[in-house]
C-alpha atoms as a PDB file:
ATOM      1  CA  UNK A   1       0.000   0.000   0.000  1.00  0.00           C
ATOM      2  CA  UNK A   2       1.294   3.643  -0.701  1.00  0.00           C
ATOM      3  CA  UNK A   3       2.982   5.402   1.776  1.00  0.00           C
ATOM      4  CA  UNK A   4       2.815   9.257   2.014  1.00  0.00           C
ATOM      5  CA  UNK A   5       4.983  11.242   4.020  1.00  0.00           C
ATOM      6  CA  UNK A   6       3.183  14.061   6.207  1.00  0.00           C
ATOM      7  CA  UNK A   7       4.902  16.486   7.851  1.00  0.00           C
ATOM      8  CA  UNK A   8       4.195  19.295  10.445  1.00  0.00           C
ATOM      9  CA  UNK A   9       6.601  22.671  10.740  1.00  0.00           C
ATOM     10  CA  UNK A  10       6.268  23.697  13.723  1.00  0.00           C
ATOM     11  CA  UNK A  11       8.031  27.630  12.838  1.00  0.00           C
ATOM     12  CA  UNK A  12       7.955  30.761  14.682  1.00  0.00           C
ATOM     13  CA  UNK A  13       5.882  33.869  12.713  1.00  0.00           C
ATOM     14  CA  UNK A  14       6.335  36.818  13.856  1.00  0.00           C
ATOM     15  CA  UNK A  15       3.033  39.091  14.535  1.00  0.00           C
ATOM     16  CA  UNK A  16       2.333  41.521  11.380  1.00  0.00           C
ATOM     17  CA  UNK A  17       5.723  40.542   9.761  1.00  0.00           C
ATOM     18  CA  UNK A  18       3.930  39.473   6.467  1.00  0.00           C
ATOM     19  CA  UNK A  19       6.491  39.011   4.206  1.00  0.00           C
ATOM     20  CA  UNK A  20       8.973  37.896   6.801  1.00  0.00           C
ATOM     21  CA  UNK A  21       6.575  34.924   7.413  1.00  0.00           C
ATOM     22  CA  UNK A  22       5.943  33.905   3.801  1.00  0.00           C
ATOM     23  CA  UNK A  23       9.786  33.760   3.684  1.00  0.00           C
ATOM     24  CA  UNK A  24       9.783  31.483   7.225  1.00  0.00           C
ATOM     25  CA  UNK A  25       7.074  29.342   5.485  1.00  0.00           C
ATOM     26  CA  UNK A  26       9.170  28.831   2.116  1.00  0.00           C
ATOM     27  CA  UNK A  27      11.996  27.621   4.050  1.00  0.00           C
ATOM     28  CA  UNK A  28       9.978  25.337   6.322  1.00  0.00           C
ATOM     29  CA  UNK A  29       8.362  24.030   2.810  1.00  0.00           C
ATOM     30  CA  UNK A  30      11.754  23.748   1.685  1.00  0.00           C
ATOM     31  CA  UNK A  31      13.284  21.606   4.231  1.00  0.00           C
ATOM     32  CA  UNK A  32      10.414  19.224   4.557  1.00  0.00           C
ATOM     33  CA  UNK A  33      10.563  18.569   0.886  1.00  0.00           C
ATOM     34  CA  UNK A  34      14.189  17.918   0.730  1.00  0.00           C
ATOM     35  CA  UNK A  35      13.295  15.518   3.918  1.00  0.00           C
ATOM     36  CA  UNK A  36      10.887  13.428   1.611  1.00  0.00           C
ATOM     37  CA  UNK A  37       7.682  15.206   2.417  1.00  0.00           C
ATOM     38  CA  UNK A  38       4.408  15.375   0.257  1.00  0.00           C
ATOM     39  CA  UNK A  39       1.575  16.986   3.020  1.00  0.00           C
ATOM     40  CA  UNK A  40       3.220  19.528   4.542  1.00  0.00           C
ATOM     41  CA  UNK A  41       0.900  21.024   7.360  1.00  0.00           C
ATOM     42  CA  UNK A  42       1.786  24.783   8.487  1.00  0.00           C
ATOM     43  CA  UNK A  43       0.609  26.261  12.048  1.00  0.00           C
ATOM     44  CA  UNK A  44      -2.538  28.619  12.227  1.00  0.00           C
ATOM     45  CA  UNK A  45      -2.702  32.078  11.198  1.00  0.00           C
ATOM     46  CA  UNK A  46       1.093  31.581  10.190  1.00  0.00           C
ATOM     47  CA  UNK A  47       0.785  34.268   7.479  1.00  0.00           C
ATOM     48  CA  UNK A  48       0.351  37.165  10.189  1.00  0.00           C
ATOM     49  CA  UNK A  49       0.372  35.819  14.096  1.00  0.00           C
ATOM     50  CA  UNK A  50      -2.206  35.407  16.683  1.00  0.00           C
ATOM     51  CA  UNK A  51      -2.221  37.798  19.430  1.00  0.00           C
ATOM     52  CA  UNK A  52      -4.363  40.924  17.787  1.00  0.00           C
ATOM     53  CA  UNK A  53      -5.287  43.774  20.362  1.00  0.00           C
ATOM     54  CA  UNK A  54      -7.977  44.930  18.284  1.00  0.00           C
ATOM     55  CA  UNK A  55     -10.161  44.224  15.142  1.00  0.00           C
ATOM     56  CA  UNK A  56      -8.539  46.441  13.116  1.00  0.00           C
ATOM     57  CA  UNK A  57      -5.240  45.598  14.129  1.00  0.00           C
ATOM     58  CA  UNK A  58      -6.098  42.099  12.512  1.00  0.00           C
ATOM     59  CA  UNK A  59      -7.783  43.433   9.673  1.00  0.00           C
ATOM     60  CA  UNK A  60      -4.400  45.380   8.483  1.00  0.00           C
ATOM     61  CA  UNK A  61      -2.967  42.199   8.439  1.00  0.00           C
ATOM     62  CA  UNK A  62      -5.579  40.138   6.592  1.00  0.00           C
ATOM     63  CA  UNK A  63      -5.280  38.642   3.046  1.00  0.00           C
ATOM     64  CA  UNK A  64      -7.734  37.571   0.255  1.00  0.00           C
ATOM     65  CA  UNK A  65      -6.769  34.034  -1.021  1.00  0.00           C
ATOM     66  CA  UNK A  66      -5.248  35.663  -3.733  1.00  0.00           C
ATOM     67  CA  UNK A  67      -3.080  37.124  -1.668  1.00  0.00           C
ATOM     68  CA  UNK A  68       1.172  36.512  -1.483  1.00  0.00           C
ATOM     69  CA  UNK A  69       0.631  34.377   1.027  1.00  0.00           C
ATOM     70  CA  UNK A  70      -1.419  31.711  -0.608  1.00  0.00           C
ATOM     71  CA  UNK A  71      -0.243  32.551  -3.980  1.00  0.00           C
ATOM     72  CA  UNK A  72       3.421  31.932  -2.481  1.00  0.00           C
ATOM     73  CA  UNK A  73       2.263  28.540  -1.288  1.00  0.00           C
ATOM     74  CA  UNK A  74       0.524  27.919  -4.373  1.00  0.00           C
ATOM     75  CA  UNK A  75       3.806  28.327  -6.029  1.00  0.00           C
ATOM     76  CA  UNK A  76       5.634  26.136  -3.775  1.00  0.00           C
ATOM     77  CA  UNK A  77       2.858  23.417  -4.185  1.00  0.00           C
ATOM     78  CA  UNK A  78       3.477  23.394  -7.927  1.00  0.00           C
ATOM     79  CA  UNK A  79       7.115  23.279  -8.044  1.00  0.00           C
ATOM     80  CA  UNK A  80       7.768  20.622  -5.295  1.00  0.00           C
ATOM     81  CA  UNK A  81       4.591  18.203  -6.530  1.00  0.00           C
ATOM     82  CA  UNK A  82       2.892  18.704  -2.954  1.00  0.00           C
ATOM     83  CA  UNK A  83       0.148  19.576  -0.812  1.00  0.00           C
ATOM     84  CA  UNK A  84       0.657  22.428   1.497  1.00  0.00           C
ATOM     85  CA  UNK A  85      -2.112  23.270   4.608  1.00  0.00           C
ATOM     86  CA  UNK A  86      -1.652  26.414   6.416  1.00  0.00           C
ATOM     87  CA  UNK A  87      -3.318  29.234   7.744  1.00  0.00           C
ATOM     88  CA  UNK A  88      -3.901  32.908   6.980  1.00  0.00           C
ATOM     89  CA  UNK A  89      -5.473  35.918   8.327  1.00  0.00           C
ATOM     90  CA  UNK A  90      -8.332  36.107   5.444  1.00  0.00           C
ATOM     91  CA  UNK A  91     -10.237  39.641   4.615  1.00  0.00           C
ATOM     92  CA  UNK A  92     -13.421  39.069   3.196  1.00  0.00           C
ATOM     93  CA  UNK A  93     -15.557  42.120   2.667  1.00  0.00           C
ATOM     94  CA  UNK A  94     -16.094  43.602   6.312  1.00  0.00           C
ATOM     95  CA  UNK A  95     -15.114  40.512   7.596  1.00  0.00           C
ATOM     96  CA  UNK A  96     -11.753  38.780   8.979  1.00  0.00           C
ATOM     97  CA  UNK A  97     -11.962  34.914   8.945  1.00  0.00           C
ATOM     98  CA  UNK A  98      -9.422  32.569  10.594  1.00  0.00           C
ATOM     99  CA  UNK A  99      -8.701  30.637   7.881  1.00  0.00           C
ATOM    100  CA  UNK A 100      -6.754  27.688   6.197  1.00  0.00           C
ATOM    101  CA  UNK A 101      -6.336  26.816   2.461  1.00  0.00           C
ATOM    102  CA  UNK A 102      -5.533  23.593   0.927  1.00  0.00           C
ATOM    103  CA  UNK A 103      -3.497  24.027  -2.149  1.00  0.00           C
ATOM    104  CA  UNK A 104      -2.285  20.629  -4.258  1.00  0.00           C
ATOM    105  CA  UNK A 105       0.315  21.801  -6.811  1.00  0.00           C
ATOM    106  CA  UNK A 106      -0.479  24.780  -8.271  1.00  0.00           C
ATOM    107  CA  UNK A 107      -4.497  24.772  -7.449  1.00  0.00           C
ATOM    108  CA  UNK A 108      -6.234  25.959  -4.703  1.00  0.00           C
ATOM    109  CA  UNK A 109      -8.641  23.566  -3.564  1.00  0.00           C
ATOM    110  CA  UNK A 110     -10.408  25.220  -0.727  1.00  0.00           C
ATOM    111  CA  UNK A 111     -10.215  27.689   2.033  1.00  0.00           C
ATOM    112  CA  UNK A 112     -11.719  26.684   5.149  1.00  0.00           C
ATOM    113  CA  UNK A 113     -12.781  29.368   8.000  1.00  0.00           C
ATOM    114  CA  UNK A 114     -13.034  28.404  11.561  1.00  0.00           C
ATOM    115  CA  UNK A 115     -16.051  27.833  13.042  1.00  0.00           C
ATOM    116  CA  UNK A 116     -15.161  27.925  16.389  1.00  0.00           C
ATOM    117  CA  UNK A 117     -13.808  30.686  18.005  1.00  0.00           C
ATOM    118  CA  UNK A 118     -11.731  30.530  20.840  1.00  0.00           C
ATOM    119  CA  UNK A 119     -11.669  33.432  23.865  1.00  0.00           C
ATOM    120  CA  UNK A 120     -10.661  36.742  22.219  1.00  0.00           C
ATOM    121  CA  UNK A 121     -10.839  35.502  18.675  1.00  0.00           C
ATOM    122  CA  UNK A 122     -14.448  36.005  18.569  1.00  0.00           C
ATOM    123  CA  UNK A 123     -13.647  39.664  19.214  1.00  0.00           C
ATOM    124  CA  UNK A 124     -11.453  40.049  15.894  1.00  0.00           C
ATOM    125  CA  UNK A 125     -12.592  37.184  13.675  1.00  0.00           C
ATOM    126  CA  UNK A 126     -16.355  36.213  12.138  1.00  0.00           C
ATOM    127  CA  UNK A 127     -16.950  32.447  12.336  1.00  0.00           C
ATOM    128  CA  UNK A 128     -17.315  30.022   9.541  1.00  0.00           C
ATOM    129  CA  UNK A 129     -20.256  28.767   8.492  1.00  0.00           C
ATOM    130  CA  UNK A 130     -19.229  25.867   6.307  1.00  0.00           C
ATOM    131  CA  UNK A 131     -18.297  22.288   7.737  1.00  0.00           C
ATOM    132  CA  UNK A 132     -14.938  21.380   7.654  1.00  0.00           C
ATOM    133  CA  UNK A 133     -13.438  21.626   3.841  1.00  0.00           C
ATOM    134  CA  UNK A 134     -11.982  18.009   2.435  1.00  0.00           C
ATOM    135  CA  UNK A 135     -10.832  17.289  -1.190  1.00  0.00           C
ATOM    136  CA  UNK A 136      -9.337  15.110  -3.130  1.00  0.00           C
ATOM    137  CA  UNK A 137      -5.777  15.171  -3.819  1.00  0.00           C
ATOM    138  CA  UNK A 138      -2.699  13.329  -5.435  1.00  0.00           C
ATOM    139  CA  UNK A 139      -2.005  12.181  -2.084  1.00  0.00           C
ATOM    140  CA  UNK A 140      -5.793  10.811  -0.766  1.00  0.00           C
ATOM    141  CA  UNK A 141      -8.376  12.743   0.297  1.00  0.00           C
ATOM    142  CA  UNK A 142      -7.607  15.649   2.791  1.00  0.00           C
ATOM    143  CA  UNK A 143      -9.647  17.511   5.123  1.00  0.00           C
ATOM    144  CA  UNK A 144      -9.085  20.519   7.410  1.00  0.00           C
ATOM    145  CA  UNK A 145      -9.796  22.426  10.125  1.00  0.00           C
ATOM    146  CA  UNK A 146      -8.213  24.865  12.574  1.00  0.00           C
ATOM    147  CA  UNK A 147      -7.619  24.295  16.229  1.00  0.00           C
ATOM    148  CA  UNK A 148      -9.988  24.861  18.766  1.00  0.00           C
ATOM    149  CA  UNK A 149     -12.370  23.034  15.629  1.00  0.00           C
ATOM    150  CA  UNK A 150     -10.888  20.167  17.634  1.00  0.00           C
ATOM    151  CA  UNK A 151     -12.184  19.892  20.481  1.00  0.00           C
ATOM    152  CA  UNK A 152     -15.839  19.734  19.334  1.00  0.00           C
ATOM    153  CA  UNK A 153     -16.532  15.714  18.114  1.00  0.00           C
ATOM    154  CA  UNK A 154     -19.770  16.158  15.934  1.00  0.00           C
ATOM    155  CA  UNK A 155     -17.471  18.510  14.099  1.00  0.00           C
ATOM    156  CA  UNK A 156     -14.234  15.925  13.335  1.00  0.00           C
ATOM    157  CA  UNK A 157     -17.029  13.657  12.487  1.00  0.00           C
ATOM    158  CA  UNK A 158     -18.210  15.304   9.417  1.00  0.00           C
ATOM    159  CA  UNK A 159     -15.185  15.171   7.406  1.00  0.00           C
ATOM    160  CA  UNK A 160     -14.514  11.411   8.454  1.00  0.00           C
ATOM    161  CA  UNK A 161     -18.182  10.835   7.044  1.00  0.00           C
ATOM    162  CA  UNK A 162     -17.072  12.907   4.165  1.00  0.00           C
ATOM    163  CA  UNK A 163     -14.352  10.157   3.753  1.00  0.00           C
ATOM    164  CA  UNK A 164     -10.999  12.569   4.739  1.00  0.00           C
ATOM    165  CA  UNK A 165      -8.317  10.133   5.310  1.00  0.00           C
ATOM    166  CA  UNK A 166      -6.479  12.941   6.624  1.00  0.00           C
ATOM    167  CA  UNK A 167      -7.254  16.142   8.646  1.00  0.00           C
ATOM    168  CA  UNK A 168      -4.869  18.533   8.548  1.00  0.00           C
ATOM    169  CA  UNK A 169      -5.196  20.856  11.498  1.00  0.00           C
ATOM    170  CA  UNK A 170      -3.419  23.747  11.749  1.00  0.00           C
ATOM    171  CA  UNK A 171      -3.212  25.175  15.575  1.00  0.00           C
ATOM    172  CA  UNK A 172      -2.029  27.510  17.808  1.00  0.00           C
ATOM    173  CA  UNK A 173      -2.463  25.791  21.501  1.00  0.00           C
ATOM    174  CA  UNK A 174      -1.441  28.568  24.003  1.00  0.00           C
ATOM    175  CA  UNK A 175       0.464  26.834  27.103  1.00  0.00           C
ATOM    176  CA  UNK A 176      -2.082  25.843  30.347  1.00  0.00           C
ATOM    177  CA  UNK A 177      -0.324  23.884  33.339  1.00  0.00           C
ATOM    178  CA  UNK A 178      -0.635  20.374  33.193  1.00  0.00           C
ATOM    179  CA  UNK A 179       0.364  18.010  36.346  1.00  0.00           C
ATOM    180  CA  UNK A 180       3.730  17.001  35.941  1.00  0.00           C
ATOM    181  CA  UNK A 181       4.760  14.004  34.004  1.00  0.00           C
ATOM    182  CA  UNK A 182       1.060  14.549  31.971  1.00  0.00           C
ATOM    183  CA  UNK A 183       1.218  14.753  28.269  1.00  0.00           C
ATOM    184  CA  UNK A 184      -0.645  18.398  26.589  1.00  0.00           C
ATOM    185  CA  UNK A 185      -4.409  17.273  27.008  1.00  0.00           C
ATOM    186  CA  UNK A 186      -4.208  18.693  23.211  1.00  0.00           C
ATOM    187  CA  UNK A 187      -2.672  15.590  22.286  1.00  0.00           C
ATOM    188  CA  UNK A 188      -5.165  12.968  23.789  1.00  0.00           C
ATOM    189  CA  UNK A 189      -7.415  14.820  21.997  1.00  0.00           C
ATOM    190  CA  UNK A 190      -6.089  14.258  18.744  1.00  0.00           C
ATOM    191  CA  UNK A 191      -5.645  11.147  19.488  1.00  0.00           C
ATOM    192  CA  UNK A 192      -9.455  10.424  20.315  1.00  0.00           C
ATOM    193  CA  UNK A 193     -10.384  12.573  17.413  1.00  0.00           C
ATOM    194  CA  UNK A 194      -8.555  10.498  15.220  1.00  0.00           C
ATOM    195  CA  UNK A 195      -9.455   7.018  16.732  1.00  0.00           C
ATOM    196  CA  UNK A 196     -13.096   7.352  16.917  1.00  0.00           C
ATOM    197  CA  UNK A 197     -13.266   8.120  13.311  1.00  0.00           C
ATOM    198  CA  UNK A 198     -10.337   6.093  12.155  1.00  0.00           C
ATOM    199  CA  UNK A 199      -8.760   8.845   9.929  1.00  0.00           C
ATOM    200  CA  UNK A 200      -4.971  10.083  10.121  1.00  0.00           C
ATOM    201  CA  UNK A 201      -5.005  13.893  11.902  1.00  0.00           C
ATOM    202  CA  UNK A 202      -1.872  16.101  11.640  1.00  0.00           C
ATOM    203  CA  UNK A 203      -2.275  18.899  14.182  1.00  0.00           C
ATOM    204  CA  UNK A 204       0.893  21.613  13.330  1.00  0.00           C
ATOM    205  CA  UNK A 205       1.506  24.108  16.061  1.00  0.00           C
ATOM    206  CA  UNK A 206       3.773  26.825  16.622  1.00  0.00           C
ATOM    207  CA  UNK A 207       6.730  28.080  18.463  1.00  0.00           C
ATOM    208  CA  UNK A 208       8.122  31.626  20.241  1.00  0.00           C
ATOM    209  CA  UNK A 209       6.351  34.079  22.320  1.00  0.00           C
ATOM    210  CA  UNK A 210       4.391  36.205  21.384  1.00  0.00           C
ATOM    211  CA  UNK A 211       2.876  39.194  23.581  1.00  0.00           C
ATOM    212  CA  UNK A 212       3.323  37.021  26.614  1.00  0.00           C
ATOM    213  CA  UNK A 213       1.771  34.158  25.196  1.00  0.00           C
ATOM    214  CA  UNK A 214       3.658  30.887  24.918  1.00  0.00           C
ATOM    215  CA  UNK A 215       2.682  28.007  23.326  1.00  0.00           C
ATOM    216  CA  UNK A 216       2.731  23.622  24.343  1.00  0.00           C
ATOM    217  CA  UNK A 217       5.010  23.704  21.023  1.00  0.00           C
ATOM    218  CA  UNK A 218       3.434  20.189  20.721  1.00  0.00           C
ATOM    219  CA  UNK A 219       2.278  19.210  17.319  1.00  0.00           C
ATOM    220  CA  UNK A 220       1.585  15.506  16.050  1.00  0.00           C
ATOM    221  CA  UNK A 221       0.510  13.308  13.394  1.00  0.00           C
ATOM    222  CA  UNK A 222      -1.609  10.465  14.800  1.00  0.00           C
ATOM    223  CA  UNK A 223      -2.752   6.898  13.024  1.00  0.00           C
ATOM    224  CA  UNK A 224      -6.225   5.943  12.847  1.00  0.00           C
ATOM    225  CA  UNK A 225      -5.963   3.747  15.880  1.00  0.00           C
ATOM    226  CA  UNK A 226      -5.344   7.224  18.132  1.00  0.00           C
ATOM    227  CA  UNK A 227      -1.851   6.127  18.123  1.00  0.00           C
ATOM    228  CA  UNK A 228       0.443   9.072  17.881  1.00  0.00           C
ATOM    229  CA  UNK A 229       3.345   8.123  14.824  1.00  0.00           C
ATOM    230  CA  UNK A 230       5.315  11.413  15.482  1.00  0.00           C
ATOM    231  CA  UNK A 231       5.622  14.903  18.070  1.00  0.00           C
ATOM    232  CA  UNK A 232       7.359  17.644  18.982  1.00  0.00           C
ATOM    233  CA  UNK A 233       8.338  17.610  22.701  1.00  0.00           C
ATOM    234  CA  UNK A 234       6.270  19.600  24.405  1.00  0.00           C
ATOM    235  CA  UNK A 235       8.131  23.460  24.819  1.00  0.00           C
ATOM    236  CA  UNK A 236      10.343  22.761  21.412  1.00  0.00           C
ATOM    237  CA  UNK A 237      10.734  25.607  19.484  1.00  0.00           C
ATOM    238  CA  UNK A 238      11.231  25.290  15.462  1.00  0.00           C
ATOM    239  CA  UNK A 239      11.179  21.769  14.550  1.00  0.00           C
ATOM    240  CA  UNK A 240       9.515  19.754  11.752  1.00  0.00           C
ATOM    241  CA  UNK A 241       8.205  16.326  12.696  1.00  0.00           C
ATOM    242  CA  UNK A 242       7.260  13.762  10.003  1.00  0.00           C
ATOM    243  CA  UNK A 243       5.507  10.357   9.601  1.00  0.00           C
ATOM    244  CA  UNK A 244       4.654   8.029   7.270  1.00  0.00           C
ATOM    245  CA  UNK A 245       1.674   7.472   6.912  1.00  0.00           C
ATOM    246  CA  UNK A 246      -0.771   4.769   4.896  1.00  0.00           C
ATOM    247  CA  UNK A 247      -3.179   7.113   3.993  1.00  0.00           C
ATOM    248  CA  UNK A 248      -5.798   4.039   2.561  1.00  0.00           C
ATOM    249  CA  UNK A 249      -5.824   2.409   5.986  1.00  0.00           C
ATOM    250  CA  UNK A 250      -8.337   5.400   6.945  1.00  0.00           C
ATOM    251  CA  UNK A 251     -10.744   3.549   4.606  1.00  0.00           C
ATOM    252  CA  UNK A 252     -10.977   0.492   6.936  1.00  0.00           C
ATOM    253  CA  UNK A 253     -13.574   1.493   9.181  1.00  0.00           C
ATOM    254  CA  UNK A 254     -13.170  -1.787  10.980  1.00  0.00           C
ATOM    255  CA  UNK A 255     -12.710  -1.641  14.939  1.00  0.00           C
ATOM    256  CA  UNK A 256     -12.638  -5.480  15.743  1.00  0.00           C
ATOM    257  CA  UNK A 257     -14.435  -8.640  14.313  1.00  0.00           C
ATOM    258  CA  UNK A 258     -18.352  -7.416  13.028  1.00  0.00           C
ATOM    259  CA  UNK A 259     -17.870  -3.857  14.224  1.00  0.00           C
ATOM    260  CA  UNK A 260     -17.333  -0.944  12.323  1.00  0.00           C
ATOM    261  CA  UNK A 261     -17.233   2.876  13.491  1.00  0.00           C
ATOM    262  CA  UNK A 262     -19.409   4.138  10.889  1.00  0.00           C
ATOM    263  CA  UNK A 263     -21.491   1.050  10.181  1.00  0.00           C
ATOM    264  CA  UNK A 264     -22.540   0.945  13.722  1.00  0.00           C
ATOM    265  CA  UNK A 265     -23.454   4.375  13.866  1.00  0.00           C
ATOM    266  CA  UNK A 266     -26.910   5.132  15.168  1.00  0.00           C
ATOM    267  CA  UNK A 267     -27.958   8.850  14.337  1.00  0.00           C
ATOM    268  CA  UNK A 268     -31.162   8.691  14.984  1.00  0.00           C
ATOM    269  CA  UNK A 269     -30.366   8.502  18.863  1.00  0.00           C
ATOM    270  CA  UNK A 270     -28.032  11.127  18.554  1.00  0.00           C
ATOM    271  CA  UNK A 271     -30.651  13.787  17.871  1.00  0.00           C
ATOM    272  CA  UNK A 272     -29.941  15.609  21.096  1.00  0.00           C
ATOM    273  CA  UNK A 273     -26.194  16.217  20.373  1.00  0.00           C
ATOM    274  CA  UNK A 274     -27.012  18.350  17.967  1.00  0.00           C
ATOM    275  CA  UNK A 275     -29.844  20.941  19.656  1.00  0.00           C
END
């Protein structure tokens, strides 16, 4: 079975530094290409930073898709044969989305806005109202969303129904305490998010400080089983992890003799969940 090679770079952008990031990103494409990588997942809001005072502080940093920042990755994409995930500060009209495209060679297949905003966010950023974006690519079929998206299990469901063998995730996780010895409770929940749905999920964080905040620095790629197949160490700072990955075992909805996670599913007893 074909093997694909995912990575996650795990970089440092530096808040309103535009063109200083795009460079950053190139580089990170750069190295995990020349490291054997096809997906290469980049952290959220990568293009611009996170930690806006103000609405229109995030607004003078916000692209259109058809921006330098996408167009740059769109570029890369072509010339290196791969997919590239990231995400960008998106102006839309009056609005500013937190965003992600999905660009396979020198096409853009989709730009996904998160739906769920997390604290402050909500003060800059207008929510997405479209489920979870998934194509097809030369790789498998690919799905993304962004972050805090992650933590909400009806919502990693839909692009496992929509048969995503992988969801790319890019993420910003700010540091929380955790008892000592504990892994980031980020990662078990990538891990359940991709074992209850039996699809591949690369989460890509970031690094530095910015405005105070720090990060867990923690990204990973995780099998369908919940198992986690690569990860930064929690508090890294630029690193790219990789794993191989079997993207067509994400078909196999199989959990053990007769069952299967999606066979087995009974919606109509879910109802509730949803209200």
């Amino acid at each position: 079975m074909d093997t694909t090679v995912v990575a996650c770079c795990q970089i440092a952008p530096v808040l309103g530094d535009l063109a200083g990031n795009r460079e950053l990103t190139a580089a990170a494409v750069a190295r995990a290409v020349a490291a054997g990588a096809s997906v290469i997942v980049l952290p959220e809001l990568v293009s611009s930073g996170y930690v806006f005072e103000s609405k229109a502080e995030a607004r003078s940093h916000a692209e259109a898709p058809d921006g330098d920042t996408v167009q740059l990755w769109m570029r890369l994409a072509a010339e290196h044969g791969v997919v590239i995930v990231g995400g960008f500060c998106e102006a839309a009209g009056d609005d500013v989305y937190n965003s992600a495209a999905l660009v396979d060679g020198g096409t853009l297949l989709g730009v996904y806005r998160k739906a769920h905003l997390w604290d402050r966010e909500r003060l800059w950023f207008t929510p997405g109202d479209d489920p979870p974006a998934v194509a097809d690519t030369r790789f498998g079929r690919i799905g993304v969303m962004i972050c805090y998206d992650l933590e909400f299990p009806e919502w990693a469901r839909l692009p496992a129904l929509d048969g995503a063998q992988l969801l790319c995730a890019p993420v910003n996780w700010p540091y929380t305490p955790r008892p000592e010895g504990e892994r980031p409770v980020e990662f078990v929940r990538v891990q359940a998010d991709a074992g209850v749905n039996r699809m591949f999920v690369a989460a890509c964080d970031r690094a530095g400080t910015e405005r105070g905040v720090d990060w867990v620095s923690g990204s990973v790629i995780v099998d369908p089983d919940g198992w986690p197949l690569a990860c930064a160490s929690p508090g890294d700072g630029p690193v790219t992890i990789m794993a191989e990955c079997k993207l067509g075992d994400a078909l196999d909805k199989g959990v053990g003799g007769l069952s299967n996670i999606h066979a087995d599913r009974r919606p109509a007893l879910y109802q509730r969940v949803a209200e």
